[in-house]
Protein backbone atom coordinates (compact mmCIF):
# COMPACT_ATOMS: atom_id res chain seq x y z
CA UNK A 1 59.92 26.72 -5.13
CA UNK A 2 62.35 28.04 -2.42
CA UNK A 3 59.26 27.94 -0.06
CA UNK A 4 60.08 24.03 0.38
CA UNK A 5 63.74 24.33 2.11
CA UNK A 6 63.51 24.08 5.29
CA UNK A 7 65.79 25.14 8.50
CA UNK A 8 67.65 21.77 8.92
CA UNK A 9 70.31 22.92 11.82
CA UNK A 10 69.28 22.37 15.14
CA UNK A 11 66.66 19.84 15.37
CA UNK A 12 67.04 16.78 17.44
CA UNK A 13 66.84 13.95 15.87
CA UNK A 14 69.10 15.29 13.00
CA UNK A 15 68.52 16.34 9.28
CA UNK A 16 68.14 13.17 7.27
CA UNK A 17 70.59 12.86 4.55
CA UNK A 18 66.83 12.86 2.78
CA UNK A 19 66.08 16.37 4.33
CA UNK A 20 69.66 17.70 3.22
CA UNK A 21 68.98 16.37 -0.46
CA UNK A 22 65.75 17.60 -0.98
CA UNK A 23 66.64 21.35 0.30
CA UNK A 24 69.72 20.55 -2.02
CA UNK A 25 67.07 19.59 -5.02
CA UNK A 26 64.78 22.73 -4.11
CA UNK A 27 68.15 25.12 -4.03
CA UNK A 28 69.32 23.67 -7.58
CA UNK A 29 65.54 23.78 -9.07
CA UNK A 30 65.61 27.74 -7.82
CA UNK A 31 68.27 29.03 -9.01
CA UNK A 32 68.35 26.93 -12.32
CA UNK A 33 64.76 28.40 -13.02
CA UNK A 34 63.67 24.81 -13.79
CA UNK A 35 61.92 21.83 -12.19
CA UNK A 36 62.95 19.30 -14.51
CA UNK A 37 66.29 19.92 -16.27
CA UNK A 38 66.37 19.08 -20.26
CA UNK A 39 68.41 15.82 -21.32
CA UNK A 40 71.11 17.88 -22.04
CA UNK A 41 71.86 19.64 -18.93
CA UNK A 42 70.42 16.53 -16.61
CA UNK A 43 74.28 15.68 -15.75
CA UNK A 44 75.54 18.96 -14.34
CA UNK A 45 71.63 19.27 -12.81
CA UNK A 46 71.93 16.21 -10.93
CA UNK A 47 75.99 17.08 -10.33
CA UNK A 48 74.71 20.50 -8.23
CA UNK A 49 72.35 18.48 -6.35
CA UNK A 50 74.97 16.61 -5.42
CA UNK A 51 77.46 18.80 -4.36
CA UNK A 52 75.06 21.11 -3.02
CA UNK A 53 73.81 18.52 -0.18
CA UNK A 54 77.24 17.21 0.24
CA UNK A 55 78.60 20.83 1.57
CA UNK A 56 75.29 21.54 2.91
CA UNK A 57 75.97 18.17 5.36
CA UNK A 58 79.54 19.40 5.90
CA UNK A 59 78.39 22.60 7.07
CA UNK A 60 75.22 21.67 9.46
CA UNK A 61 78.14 18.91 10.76
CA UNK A 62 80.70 21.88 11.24
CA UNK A 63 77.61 24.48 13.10
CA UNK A 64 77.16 24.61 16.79
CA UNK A 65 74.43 25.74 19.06
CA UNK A 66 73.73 26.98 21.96
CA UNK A 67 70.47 26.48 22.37
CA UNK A 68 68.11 23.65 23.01
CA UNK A 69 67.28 21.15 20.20
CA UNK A 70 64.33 22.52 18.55
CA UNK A 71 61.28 19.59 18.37
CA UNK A 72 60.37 18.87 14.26
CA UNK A 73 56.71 18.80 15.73
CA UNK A 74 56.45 21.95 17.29
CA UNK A 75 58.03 23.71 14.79
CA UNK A 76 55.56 22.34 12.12
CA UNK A 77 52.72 23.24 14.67
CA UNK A 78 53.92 26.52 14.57
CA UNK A 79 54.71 26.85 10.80
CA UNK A 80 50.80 25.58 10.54
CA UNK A 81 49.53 28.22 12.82
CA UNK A 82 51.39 30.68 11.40
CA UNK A 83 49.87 29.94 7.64
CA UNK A 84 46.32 29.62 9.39
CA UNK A 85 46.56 32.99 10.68
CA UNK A 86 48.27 34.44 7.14
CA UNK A 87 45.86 32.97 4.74
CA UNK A 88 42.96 33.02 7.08
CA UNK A 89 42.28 29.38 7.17
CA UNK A 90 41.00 26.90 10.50
């Protein structure tokens, strides 16, 4: 599941407040062991989510760099490659 969050600081444009939920989502899905909370604990599911991306968007807000702005489609180029050279595929 984790395998889905994504580095979100340092990309120009910005993380989406989309991106920041969904790593968020992922992050709560981990650790909670489930994809799809029951009825009963949907509340406090949906509660980390929330939280979770709000101090997740405080803290990519808060972080500086020194580097250049890294490019969303080089990275993903390079993600790709990297896969295509681990699992052997063209």
């Amino acid at each position: 599941m984790c395998r889905n969050i994504r580095t979100l600081h340092n990309f120009e444009p910005r993380a989406t407040s989309a991106e920041v939920e969904a790593a968020a989502l992922q992050y709560v899905r981990k650790i909670s062991g489930s994809t799809k909370p029951s009825k009963a604990n949907e509340e406090a599911f949906a509660e980390a989510v929330h939280q979770i991306a709000h101090i997740t968007q405080h803290l990519l807000d808060s972080m500086v760099s020194h580097g250049p702005a890294k490019n969303r489609e080089e990275e993903a180029a390079k993600a790709k490659a990297r896969a295509a050279v681990r699992f052997g595929t063209t």
